[in-house]
C-alpha atoms as a PDB file:
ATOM      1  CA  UNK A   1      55.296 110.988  50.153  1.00  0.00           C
ATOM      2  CA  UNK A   2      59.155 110.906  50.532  1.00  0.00           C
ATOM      3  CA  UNK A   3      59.736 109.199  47.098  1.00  0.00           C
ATOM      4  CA  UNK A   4      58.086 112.077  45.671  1.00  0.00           C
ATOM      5  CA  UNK A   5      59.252 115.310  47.795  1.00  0.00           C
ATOM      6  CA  UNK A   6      62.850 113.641  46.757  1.00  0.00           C
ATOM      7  CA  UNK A   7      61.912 113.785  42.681  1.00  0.00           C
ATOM      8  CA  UNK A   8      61.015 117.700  43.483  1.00  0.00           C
ATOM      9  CA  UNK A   9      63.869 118.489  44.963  1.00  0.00           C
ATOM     10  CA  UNK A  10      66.218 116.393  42.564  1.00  0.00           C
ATOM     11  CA  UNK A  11      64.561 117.909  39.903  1.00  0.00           C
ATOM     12  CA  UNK A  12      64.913 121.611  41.632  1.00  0.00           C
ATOM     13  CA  UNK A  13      68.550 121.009  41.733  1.00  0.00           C
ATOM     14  CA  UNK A  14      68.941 119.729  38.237  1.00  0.00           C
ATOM     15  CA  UNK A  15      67.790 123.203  37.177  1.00  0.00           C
ATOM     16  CA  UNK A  16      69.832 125.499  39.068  1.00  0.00           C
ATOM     17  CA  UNK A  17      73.141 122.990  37.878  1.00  0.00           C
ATOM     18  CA  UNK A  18      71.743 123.229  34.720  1.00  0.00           C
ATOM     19  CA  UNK A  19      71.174 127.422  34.284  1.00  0.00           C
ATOM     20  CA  UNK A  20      74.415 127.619  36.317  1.00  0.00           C
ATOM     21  CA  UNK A  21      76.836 125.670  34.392  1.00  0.00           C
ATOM     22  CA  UNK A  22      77.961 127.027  31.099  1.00  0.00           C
ATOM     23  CA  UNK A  23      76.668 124.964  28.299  1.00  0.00           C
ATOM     24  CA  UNK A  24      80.041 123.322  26.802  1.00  0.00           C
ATOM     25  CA  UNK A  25      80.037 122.042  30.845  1.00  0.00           C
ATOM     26  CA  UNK A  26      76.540 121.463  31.089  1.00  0.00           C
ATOM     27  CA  UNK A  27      76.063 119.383  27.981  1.00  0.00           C
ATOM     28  CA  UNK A  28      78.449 116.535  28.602  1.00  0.00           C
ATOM     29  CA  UNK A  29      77.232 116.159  32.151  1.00  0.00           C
ATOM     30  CA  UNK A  30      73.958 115.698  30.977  1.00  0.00           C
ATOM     31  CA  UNK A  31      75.544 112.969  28.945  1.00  0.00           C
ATOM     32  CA  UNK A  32      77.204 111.138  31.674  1.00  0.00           C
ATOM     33  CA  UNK A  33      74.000 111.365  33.626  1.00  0.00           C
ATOM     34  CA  UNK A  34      71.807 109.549  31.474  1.00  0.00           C
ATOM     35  CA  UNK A  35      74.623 107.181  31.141  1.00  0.00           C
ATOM     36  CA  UNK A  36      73.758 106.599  35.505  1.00  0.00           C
ATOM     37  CA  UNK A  37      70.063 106.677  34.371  1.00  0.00           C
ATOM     38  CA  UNK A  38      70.329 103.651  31.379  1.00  0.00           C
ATOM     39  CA  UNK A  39      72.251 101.787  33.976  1.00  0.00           C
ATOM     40  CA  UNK A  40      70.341 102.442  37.024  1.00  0.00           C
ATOM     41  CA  UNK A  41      66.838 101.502  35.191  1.00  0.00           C
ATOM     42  CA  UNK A  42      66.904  98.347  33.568  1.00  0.00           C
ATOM     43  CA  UNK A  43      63.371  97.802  32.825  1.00  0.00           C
ATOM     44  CA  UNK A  44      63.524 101.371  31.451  1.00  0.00           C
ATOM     45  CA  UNK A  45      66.318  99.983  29.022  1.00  0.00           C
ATOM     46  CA  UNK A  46      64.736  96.857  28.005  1.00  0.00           C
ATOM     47  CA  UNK A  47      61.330  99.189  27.288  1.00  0.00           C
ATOM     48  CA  UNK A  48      63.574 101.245  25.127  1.00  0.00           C
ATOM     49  CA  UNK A  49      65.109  98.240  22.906  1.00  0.00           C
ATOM     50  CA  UNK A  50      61.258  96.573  22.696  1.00  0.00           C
ATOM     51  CA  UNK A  51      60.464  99.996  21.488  1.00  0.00           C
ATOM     52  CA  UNK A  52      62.946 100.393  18.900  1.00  0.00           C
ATOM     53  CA  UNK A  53      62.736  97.137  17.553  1.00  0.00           C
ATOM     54  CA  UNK A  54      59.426  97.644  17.376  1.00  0.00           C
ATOM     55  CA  UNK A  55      60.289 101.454  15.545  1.00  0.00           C
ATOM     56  CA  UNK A  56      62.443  99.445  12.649  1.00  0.00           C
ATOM     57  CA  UNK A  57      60.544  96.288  12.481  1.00  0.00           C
ATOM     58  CA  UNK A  58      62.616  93.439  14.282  1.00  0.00           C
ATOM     59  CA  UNK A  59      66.108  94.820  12.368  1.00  0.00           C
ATOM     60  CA  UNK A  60      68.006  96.786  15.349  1.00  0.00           C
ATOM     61  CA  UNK A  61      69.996  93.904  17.593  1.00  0.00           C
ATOM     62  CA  UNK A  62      73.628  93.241  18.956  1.00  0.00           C
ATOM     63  CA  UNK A  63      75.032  96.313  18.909  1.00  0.00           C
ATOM     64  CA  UNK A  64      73.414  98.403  16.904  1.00  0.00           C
ATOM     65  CA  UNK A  65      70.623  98.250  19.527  1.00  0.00           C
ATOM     66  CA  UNK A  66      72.604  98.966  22.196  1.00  0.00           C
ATOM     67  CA  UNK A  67      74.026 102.018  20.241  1.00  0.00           C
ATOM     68  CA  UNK A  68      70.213 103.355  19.523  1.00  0.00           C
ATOM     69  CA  UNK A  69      69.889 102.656  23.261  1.00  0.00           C
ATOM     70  CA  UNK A  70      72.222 104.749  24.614  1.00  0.00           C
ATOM     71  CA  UNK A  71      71.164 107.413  22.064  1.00  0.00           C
ATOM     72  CA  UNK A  72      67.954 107.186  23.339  1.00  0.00           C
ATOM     73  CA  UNK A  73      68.471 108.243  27.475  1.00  0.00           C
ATOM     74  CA  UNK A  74      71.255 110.622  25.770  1.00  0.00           C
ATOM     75  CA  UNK A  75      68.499 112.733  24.003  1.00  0.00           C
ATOM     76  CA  UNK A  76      66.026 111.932  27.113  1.00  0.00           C
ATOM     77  CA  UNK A  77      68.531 113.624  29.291  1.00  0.00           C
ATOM     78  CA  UNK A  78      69.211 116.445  26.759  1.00  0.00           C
ATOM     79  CA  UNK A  79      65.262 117.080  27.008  1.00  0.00           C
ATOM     80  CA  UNK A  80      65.602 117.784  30.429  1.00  0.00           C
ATOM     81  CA  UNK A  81      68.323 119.642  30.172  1.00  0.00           C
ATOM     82  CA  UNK A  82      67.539 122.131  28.216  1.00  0.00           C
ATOM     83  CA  UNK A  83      64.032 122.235  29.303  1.00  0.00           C
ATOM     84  CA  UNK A  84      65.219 123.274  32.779  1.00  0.00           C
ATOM     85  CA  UNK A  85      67.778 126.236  31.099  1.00  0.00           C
ATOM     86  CA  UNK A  86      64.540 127.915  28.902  1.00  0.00           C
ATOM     87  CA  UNK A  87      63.525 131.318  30.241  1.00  0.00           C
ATOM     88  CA  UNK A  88      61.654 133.827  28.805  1.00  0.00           C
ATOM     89  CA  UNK A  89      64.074 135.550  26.890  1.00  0.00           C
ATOM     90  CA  UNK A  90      64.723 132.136  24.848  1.00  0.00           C
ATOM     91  CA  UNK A  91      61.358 132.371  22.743  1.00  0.00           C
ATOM     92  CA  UNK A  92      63.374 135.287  20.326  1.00  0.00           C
ATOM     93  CA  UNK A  93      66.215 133.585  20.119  1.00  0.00           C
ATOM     94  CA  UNK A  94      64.549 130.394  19.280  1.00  0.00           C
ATOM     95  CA  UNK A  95      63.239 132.036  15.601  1.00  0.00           C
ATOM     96  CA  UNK A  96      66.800 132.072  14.411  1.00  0.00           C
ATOM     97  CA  UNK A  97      67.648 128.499  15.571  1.00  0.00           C
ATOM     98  CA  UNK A  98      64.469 126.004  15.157  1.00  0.00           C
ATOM     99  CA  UNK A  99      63.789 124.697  11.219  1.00  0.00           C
ATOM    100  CA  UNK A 100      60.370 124.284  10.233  1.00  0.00           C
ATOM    101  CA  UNK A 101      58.633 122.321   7.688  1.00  0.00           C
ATOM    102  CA  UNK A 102      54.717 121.583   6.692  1.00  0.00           C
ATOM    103  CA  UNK A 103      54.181 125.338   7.757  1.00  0.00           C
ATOM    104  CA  UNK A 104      51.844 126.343   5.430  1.00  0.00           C
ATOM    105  CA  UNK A 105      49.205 123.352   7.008  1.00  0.00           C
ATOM    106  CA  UNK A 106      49.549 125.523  10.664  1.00  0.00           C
ATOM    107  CA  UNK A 107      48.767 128.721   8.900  1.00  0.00           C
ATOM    108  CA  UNK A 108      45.981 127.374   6.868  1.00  0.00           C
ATOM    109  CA  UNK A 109      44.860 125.954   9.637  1.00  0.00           C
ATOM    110  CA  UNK A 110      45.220 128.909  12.380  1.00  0.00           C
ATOM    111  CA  UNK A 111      43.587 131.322  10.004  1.00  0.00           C
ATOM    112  CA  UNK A 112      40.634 129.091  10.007  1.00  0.00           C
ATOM    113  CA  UNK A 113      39.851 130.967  13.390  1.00  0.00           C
ATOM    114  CA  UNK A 114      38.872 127.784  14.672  1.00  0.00           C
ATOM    115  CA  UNK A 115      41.812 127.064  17.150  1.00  0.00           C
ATOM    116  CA  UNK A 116      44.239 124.347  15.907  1.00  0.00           C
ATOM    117  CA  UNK A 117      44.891 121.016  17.844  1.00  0.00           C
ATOM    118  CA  UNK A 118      48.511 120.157  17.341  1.00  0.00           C
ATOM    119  CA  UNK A 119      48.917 116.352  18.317  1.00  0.00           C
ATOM    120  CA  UNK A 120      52.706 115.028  18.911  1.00  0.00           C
ATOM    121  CA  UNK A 121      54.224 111.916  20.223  1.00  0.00           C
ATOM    122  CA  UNK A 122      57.655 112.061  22.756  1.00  0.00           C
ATOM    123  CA  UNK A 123      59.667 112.840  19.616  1.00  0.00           C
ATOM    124  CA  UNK A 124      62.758 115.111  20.432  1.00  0.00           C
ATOM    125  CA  UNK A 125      62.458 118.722  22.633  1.00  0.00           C
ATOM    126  CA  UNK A 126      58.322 119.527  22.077  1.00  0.00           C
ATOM    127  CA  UNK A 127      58.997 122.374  24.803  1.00  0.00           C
ATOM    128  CA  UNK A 128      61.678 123.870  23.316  1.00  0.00           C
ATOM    129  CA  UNK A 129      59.415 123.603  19.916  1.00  0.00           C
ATOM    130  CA  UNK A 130      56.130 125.090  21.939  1.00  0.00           C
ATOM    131  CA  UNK A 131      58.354 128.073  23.445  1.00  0.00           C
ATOM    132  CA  UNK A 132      59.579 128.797  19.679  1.00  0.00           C
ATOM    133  CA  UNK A 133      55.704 128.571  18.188  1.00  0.00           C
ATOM    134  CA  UNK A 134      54.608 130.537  21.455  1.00  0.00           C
ATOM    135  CA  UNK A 135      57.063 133.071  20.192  1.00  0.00           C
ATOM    136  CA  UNK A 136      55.750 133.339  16.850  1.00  0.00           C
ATOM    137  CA  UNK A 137      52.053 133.533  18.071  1.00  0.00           C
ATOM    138  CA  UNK A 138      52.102 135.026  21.690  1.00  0.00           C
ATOM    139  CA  UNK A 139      51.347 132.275  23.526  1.00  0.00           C
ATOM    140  CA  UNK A 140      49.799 128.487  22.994  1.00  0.00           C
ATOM    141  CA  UNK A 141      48.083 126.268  25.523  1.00  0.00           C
ATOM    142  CA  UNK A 142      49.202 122.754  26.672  1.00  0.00           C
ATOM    143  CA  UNK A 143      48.047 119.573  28.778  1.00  0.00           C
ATOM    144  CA  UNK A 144      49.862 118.175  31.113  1.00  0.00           C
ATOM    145  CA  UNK A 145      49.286 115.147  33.743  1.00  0.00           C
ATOM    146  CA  UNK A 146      49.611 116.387  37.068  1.00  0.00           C
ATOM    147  CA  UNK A 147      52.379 114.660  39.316  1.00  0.00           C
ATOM    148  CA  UNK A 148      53.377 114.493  42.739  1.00  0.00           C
ATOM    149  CA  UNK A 149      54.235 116.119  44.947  1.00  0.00           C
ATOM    150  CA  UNK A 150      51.821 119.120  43.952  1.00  0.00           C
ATOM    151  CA  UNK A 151      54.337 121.609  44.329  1.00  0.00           C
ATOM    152  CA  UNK A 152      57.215 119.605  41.489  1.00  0.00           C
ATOM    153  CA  UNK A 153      53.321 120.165  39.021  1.00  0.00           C
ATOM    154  CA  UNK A 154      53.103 123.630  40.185  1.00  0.00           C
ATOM    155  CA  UNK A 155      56.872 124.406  39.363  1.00  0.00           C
ATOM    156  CA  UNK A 156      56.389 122.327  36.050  1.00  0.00           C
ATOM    157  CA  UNK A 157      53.642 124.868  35.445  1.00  0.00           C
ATOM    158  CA  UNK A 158      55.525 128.127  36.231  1.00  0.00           C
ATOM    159  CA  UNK A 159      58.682 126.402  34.159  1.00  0.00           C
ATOM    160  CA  UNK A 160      56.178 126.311  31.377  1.00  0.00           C
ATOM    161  CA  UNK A 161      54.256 129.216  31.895  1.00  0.00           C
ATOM    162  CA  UNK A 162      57.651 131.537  31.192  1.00  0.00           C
ATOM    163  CA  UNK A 163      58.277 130.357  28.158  1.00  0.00           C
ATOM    164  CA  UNK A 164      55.004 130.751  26.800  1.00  0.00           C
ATOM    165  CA  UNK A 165      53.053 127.574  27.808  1.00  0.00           C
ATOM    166  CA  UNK A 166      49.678 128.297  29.740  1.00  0.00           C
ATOM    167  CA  UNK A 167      49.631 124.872  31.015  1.00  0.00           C
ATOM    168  CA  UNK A 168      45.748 123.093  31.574  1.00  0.00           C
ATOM    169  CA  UNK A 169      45.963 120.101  34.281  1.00  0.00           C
ATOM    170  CA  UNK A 170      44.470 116.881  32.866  1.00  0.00           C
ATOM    171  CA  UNK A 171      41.561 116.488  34.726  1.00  0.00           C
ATOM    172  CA  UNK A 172      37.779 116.348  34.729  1.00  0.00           C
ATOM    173  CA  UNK A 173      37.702 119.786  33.730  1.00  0.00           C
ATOM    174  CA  UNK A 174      40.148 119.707  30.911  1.00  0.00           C
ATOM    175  CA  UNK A 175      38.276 119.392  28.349  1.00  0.00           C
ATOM    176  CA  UNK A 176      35.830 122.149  28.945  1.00  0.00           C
ATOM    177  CA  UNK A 177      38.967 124.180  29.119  1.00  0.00           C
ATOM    178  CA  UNK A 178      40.422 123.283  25.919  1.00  0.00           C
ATOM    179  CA  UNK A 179      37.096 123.492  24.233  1.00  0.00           C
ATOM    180  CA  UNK A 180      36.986 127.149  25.256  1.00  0.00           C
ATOM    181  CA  UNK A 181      40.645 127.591  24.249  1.00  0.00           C
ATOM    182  CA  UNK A 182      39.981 126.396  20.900  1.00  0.00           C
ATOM    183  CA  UNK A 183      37.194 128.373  20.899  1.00  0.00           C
ATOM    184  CA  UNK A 184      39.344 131.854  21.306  1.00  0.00           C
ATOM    185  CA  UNK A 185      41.444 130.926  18.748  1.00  0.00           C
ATOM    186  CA  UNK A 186      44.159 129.183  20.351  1.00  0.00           C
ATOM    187  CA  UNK A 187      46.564 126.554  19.537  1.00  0.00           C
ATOM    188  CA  UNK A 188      46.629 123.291  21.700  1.00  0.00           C
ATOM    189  CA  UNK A 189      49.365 121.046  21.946  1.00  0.00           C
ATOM    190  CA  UNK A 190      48.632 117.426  22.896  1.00  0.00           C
ATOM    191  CA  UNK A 191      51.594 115.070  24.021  1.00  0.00           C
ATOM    192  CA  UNK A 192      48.978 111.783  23.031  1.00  0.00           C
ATOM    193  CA  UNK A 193      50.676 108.806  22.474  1.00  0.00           C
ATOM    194  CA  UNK A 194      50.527 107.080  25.062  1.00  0.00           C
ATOM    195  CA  UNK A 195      47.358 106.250  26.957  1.00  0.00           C
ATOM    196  CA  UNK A 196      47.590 107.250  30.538  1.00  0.00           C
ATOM    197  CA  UNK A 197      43.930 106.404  31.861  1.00  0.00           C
ATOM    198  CA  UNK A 198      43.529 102.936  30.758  1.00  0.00           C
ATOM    199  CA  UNK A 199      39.941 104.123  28.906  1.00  0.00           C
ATOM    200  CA  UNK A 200      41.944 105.366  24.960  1.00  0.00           C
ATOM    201  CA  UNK A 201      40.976 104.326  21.692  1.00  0.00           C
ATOM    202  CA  UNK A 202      41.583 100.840  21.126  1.00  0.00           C
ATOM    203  CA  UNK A 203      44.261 101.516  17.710  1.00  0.00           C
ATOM    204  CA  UNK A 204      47.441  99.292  15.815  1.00  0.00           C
ATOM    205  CA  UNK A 205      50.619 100.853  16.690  1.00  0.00           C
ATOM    206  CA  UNK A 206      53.940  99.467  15.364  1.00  0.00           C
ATOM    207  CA  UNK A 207      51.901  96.312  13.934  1.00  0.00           C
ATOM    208  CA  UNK A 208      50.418  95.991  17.263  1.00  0.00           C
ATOM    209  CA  UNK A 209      47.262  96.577  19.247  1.00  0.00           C
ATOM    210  CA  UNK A 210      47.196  98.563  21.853  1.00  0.00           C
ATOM    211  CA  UNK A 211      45.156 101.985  23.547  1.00  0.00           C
ATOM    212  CA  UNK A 212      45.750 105.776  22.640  1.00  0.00           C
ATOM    213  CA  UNK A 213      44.105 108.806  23.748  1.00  0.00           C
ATOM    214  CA  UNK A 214      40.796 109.682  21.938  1.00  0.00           C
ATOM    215  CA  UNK A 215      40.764 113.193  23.164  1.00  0.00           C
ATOM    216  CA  UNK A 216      42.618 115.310  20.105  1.00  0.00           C
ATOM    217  CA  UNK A 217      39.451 113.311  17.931  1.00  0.00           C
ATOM    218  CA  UNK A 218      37.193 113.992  20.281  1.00  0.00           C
ATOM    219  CA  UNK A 219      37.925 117.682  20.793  1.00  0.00           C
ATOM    220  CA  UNK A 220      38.666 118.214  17.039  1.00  0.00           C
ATOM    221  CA  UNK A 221      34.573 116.840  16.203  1.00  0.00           C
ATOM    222  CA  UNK A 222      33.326 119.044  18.790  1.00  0.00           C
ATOM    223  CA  UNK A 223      35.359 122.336  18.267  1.00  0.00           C
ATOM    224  CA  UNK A 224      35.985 122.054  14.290  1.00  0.00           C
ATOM    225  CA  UNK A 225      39.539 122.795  15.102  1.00  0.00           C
ATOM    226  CA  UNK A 226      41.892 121.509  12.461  1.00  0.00           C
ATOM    227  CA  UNK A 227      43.557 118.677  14.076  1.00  0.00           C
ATOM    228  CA  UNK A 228      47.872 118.284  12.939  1.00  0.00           C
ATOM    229  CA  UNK A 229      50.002 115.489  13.743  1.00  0.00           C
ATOM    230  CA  UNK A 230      54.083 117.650  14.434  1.00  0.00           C
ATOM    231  CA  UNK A 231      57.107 115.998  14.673  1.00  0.00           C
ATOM    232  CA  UNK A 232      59.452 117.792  16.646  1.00  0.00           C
ATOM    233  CA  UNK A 233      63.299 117.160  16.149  1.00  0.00           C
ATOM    234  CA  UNK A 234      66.728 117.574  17.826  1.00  0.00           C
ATOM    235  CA  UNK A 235      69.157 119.143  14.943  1.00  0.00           C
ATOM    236  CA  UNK A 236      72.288 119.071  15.556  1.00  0.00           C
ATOM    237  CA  UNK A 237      73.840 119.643  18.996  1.00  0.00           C
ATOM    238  CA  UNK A 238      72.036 122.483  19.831  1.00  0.00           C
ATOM    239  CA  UNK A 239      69.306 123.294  16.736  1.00  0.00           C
ATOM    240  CA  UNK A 240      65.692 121.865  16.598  1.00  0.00           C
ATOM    241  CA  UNK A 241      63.337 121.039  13.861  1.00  0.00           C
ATOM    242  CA  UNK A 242      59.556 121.034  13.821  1.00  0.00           C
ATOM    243  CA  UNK A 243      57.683 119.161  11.405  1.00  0.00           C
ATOM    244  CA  UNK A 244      53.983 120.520  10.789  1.00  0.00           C
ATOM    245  CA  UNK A 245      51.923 117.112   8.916  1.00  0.00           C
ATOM    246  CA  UNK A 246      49.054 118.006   6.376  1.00  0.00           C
ATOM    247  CA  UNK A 247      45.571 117.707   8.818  1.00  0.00           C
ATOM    248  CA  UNK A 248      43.860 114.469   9.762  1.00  0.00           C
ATOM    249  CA  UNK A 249      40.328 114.139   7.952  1.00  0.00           C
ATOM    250  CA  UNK A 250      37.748 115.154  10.555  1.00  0.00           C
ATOM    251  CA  UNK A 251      34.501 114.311   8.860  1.00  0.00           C
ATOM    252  CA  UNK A 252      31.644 112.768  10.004  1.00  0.00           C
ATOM    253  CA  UNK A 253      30.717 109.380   8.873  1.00  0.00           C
ATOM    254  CA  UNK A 254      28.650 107.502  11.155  1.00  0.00           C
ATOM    255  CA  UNK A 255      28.220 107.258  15.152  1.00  0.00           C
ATOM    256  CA  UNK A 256      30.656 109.631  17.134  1.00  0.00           C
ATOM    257  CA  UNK A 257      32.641 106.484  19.076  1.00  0.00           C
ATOM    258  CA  UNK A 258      33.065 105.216  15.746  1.00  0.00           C
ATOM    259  CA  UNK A 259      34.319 108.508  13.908  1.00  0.00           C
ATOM    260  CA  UNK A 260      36.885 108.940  16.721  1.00  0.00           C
ATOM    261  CA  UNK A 261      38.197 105.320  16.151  1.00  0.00           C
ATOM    262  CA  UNK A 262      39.154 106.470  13.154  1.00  0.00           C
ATOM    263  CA  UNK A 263      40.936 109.632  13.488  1.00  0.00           C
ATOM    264  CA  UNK A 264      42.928 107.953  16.160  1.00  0.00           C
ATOM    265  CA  UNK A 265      43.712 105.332  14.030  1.00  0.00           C
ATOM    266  CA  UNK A 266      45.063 107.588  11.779  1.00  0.00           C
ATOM    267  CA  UNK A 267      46.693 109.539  14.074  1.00  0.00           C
ATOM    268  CA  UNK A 268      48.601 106.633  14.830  1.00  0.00           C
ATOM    269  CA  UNK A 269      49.750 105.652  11.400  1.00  0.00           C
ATOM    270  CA  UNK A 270      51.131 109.583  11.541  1.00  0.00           C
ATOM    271  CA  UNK A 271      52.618 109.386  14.616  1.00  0.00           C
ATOM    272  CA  UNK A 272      54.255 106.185  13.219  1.00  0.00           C
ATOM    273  CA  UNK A 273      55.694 107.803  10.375  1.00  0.00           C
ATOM    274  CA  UNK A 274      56.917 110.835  12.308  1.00  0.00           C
ATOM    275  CA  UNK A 275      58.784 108.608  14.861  1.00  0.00           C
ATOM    276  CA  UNK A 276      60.305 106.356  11.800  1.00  0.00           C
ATOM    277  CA  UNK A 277      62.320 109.596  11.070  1.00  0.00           C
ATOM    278  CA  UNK A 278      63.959 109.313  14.224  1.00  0.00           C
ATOM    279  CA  UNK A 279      63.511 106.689  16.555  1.00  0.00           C
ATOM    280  CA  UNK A 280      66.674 107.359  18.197  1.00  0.00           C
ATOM    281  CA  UNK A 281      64.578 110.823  19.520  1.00  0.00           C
ATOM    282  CA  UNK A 282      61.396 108.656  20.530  1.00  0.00           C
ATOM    283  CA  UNK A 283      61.625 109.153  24.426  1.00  0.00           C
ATOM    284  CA  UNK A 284      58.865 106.868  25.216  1.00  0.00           C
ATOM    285  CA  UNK A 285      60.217 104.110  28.078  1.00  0.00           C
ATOM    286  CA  UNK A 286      56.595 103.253  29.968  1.00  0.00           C
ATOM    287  CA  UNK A 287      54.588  99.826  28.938  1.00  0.00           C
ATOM    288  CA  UNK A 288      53.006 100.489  25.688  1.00  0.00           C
ATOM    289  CA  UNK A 289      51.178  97.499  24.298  1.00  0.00           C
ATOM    290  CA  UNK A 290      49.649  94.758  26.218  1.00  0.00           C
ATOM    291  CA  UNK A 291      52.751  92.155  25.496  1.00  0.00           C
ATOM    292  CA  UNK A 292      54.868  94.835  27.187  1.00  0.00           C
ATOM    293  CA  UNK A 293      55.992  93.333  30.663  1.00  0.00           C
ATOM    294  CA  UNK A 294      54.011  95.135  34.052  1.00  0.00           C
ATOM    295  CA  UNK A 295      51.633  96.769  31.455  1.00  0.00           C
ATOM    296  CA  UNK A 296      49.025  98.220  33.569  1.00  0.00           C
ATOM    297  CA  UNK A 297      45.893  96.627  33.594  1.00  0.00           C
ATOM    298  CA  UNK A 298      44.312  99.142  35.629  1.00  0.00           C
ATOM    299  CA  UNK A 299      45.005 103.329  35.014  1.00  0.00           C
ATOM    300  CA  UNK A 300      48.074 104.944  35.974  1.00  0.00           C
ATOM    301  CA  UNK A 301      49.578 108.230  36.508  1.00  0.00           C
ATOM    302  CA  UNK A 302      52.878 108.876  35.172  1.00  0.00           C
ATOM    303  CA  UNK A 303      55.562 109.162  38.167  1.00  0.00           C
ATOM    304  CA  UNK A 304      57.464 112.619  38.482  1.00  0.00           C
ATOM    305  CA  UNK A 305      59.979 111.758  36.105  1.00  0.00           C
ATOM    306  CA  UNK A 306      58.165 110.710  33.344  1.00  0.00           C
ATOM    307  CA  UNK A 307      57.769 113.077  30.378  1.00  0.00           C
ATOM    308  CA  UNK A 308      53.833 114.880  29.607  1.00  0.00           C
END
């Protein structure tokens, strides 16, 4: 597919400009280009102001909106940016630089020996915040969508993989592989919400109805892994915070379908409150809720630039 062998290599060359170029260079060019980017995607845009009036209940307009706008694609393309300069040697230096909160719930939880599901929404750098808590523990384990062409998901993979991200494909065989993850002990970070196969969890979002994933619930029942919503923050112009939430409930109650309702539900309201901290940072620009214009009424895989 052209459209797609063009997003690998675009995205190829965005990292060697961005490891190249010295960071008071690189930083304002990553400015201007999601400056190209808000212009050059309108429906992109108008997601983004649905979104955020959604975020602060109907009171962003005028300008104001537009400012939160812009804010928006700026932190989008910081993501990127320094997603594509992380190496290896950045999980050390990372200690010293990212601020974290709520961690006495992760170390509760981790010395459970259970594994630990940690479930975020697009809030801020949640790379940059796995490489620092890879760092601290040796390694964590992630799921990812694949994308086209399979060689951009394989360099995703080995862009992950460095800084200390073993990356499982979402797939039929995922969650077997998490189970067994959780089973060792490990941590699993879960980018969940937003529902990318059309079959989530029926939930209210932002006063809304709409779908979200119902695997971190599901896997949490079967592995009695502690399941924590994180916020993770930019700080700053080059700083990061992490925000660990107290775990969901995972307790039985009645049929299994109707047990995961639940915990998504809840998992919502949390994910709500962690993106009300920030909504500036909430990189989410896809059809969300079924009022959203070209929501997808049948499933769809995110394109190669969208975020995982």
């Amino acid at each position: 597919m052209p459209g797609a062998r063009a997003a690998y290599l675009a995205y190829r060359a965005g990292a060697e400009t961005a490891r190249r170029l010295p960071a008071p260079a690189g930083r304002p060019l990553a400015r201007l280009a999601s400056r190209a980017m808000a212009a050059a995607s309108p429906a992109r845009r108008h997601q983004v102001e649905r979104n955020l009036r959604r975020v602060t209940e109907q009171l962003l307009d005028g300008p104001a909106l537009r400012r939160a706008t812009k804010e928006v694609f700026e932190n989008y393309a910081r993501y990127w940016y320094e997603l594509f300069r992380l190496g290896p040697d950045d999980r050390a230096a990372l200690q010293a630089t990212v601020q974290a909160d709520g961690v006495e719930h992760f170390d509760a939880a981790y010395a459970a020996g259970r594994g630990v599901i940690l479930g975020l929404p697009h809030l801020g750098n949640w790379d940059a915040a796995g490489a620092w808590l890879s760092g601290r523990l040796g390694g964590i384990t992630v799921v990812a969508e694949p994308v086209e062409p399979p060689e951009l998901f394989d360099w995703f993979i080995e862009t992950r993989r460095q800084i200390g991200l073993d990356v499982i494909p979402l797939g039929p065989d995922a969650g077997g592989a998490v189970l067994r993850a959780l089973g060792a002990g490990r941590v699993v970070c879960l980018v969940c919400d937003r529902d990318l196969t059309g079959e989530g969890v029926p939930v209210e979002f932002f006063g809304e109805q709409t779908r979200l994933p119902g695997g971190p619930a599901t896997l949490a029942f079967r592995s009695g892994a502690a399941l924590l919503p994180v916020g993770t923050y930019f700080q700053g112009d080059t700083g990061h915070r992490v925000h660990f939430d107290a775990p969901v409930a995972v307790e039985r109650a009645g049929r299994l379908r109707e047990d995961v309702a639940r915990v998504t539900q809840e998992l919502a309201h949390r994910f709500e409150a962690l993106i009300r901290h920030a909504p500036q940072q909430w990189m989410l620009m896809q059809p969300n809720w079924p009022s959203d214009p070209n929501w997808p009424t049948t499933p769809k895989s995110p394109s190669p630039e969208e975020p995982t």
